[in-house]
N, C-alpha and C. Protein backbone atom coordinates (compact mmCIF):
# COMPACT_ATOMS: atom_id res chain seq x y z
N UNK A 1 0.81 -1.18 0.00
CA UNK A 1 0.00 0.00 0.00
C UNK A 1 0.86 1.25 0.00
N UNK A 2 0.12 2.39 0.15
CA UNK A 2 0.61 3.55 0.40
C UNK A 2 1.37 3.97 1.35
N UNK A 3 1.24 3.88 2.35
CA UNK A 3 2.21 3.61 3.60
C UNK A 3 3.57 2.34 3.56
N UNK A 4 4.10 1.75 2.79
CA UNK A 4 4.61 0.91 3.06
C UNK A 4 5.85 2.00 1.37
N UNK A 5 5.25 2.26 0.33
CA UNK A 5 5.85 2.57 -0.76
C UNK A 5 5.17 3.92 -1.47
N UNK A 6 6.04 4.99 -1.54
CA UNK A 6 5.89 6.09 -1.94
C UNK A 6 5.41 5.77 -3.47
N UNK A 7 4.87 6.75 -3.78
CA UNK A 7 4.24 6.70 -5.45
C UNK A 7 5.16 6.55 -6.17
N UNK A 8 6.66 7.27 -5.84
CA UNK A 8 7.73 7.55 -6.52
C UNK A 8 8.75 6.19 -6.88
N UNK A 9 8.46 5.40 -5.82
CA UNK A 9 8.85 4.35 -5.76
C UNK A 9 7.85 3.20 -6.40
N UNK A 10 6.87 3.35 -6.30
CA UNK A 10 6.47 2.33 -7.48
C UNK A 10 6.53 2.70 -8.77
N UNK A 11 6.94 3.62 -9.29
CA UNK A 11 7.17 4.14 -10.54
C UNK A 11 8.22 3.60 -10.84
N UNK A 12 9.42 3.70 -10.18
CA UNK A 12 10.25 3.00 -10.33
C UNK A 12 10.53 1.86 -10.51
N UNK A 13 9.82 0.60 -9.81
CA UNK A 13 9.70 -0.70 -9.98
C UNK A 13 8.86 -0.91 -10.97
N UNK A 14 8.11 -0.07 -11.59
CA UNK A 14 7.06 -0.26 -12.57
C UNK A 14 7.75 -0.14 -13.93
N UNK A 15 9.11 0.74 -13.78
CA UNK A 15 10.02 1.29 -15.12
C UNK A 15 11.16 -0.10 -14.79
N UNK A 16 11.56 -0.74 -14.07
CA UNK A 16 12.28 -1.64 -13.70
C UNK A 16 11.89 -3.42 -14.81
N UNK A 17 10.25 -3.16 -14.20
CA UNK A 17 9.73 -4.17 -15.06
C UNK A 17 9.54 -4.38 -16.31
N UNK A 18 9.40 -3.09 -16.70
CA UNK A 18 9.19 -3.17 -18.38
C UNK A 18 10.37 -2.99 -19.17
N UNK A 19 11.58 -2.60 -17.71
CA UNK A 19 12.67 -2.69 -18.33
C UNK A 19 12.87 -4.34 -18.85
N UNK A 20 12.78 -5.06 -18.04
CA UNK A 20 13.19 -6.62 -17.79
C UNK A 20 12.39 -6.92 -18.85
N UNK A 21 11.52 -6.53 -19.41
CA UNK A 21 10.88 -7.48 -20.39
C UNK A 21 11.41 -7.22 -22.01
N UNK A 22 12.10 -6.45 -22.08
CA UNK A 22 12.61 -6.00 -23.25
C UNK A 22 14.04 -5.68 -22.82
N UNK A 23 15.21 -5.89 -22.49
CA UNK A 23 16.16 -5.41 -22.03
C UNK A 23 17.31 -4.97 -23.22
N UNK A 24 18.16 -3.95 -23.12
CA UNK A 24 19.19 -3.56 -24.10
C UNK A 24 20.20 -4.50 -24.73
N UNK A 25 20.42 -4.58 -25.69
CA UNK A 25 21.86 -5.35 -25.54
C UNK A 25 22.75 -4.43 -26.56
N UNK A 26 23.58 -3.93 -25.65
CA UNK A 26 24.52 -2.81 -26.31
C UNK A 26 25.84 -3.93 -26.62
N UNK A 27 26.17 -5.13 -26.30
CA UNK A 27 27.47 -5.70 -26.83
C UNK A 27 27.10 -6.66 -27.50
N UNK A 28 26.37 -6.38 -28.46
CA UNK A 28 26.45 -7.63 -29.10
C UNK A 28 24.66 -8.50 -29.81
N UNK A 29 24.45 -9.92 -29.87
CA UNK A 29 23.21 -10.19 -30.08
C UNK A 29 22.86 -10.45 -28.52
N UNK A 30 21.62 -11.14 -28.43
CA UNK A 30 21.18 -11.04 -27.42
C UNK A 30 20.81 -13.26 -27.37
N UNK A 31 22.25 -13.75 -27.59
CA UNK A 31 21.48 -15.58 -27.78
C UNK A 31 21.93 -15.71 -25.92
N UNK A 32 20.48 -15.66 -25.68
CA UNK A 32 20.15 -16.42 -24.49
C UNK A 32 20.32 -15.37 -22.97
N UNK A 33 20.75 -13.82 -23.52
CA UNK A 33 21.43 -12.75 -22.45
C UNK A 33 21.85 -13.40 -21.34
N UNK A 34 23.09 -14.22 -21.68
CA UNK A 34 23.97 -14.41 -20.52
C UNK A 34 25.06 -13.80 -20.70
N UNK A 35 25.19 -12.61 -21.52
CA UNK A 35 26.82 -12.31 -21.57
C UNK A 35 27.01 -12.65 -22.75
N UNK A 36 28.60 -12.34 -22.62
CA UNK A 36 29.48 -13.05 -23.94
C UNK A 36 29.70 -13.91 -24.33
N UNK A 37 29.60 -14.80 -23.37
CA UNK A 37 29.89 -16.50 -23.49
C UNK A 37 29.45 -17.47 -24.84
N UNK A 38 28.09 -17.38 -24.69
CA UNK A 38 27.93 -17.80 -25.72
C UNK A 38 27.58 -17.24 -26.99
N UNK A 39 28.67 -15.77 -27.43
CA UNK A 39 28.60 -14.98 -28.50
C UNK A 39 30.16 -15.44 -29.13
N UNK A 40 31.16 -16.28 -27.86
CA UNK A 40 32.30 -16.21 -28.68
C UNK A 40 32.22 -17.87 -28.60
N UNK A 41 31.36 -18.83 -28.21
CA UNK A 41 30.82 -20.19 -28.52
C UNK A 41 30.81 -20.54 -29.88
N UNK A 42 29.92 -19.57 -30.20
CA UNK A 42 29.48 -19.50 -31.70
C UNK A 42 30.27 -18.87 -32.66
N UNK A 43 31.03 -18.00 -32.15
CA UNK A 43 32.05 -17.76 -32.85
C UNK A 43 33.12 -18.72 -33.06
N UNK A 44 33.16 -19.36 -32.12
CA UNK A 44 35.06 -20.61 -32.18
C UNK A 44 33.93 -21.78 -32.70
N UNK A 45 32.99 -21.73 -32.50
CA UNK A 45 32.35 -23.29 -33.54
C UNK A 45 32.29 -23.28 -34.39
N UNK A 46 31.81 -21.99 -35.56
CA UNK A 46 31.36 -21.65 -36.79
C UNK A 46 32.69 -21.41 -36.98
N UNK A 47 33.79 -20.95 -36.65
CA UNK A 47 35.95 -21.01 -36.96
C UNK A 47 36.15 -22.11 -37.16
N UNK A 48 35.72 -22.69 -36.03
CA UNK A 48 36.56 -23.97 -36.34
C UNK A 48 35.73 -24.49 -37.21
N UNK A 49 34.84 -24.96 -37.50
CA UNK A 49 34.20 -25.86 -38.67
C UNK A 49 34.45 -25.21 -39.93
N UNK A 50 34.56 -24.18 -40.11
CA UNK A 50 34.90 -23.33 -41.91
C UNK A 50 36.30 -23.88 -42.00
N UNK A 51 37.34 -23.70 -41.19
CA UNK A 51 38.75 -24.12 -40.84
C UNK A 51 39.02 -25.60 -40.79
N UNK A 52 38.19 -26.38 -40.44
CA UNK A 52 38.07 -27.85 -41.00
C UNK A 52 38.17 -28.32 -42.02
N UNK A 53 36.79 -27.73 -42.69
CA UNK A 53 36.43 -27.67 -43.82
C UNK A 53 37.20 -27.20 -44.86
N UNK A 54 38.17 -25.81 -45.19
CA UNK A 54 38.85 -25.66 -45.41
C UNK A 54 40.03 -26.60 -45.89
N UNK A 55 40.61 -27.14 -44.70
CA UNK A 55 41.60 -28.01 -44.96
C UNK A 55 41.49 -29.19 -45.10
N UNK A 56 40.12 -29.49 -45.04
CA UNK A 56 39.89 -30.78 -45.79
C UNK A 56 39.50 -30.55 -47.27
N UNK A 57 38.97 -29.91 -47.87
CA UNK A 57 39.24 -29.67 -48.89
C UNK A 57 40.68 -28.95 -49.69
N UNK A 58 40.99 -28.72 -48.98
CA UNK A 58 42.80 -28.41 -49.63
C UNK A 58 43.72 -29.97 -49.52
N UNK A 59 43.15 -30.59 -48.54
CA UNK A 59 43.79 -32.37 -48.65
C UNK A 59 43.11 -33.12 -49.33
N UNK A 60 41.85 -32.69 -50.07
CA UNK A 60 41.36 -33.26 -51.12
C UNK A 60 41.60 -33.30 -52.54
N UNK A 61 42.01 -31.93 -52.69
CA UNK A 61 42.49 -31.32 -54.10
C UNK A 61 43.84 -31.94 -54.14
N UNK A 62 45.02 -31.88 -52.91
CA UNK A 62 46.30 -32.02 -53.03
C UNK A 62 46.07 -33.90 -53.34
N UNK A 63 45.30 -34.49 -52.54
CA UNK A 63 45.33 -35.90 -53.30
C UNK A 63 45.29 -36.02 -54.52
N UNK A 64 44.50 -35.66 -55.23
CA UNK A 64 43.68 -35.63 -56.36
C UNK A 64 44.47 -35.59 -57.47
N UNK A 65 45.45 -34.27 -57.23
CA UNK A 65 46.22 -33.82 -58.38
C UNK A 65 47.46 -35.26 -58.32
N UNK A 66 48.10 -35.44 -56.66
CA UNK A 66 48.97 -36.05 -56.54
C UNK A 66 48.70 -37.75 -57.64
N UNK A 67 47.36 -38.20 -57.24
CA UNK A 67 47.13 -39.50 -57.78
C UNK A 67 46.60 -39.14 -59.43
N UNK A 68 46.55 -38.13 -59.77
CA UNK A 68 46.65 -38.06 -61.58
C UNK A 68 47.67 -37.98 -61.43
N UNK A 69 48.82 -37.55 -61.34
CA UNK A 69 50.03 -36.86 -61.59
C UNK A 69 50.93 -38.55 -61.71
């Protein structure tokens, strides 16, 4: 009630909440808002698999030519 919380103060918890339901994300996307963690997850998984990939296809070509040759 009124006695327990100034008007001013539920305004505040009222701007608090609607903060929480939409919240900012100034660094970055927002997968799962825990932080960075899993922004550089997805970054070293999607590296490393292009970088796999990569060099498995460069040990594919280098066979290739080697066994015509």
């Amino acid at each position: 009630g009124e006695d327990v919380l100034s008007p001013s103060q539920l305004d505040n918890i009222a701007a608090y909440v609607q903060y929480l339901r939409a919240p900012q994300d100034p660094g970055g996307l927002p997968i799962g808002r825990i932080g960075p963690v899993p922004e550089g997850f997805v970054a070293w998984f999607f590296g490393a698999g292009a970088l796999l990939l990569i060099v498995f296809w460069i040990g594919t070509r280098s066979s290739t030519r080697s066994d015509s040759s």
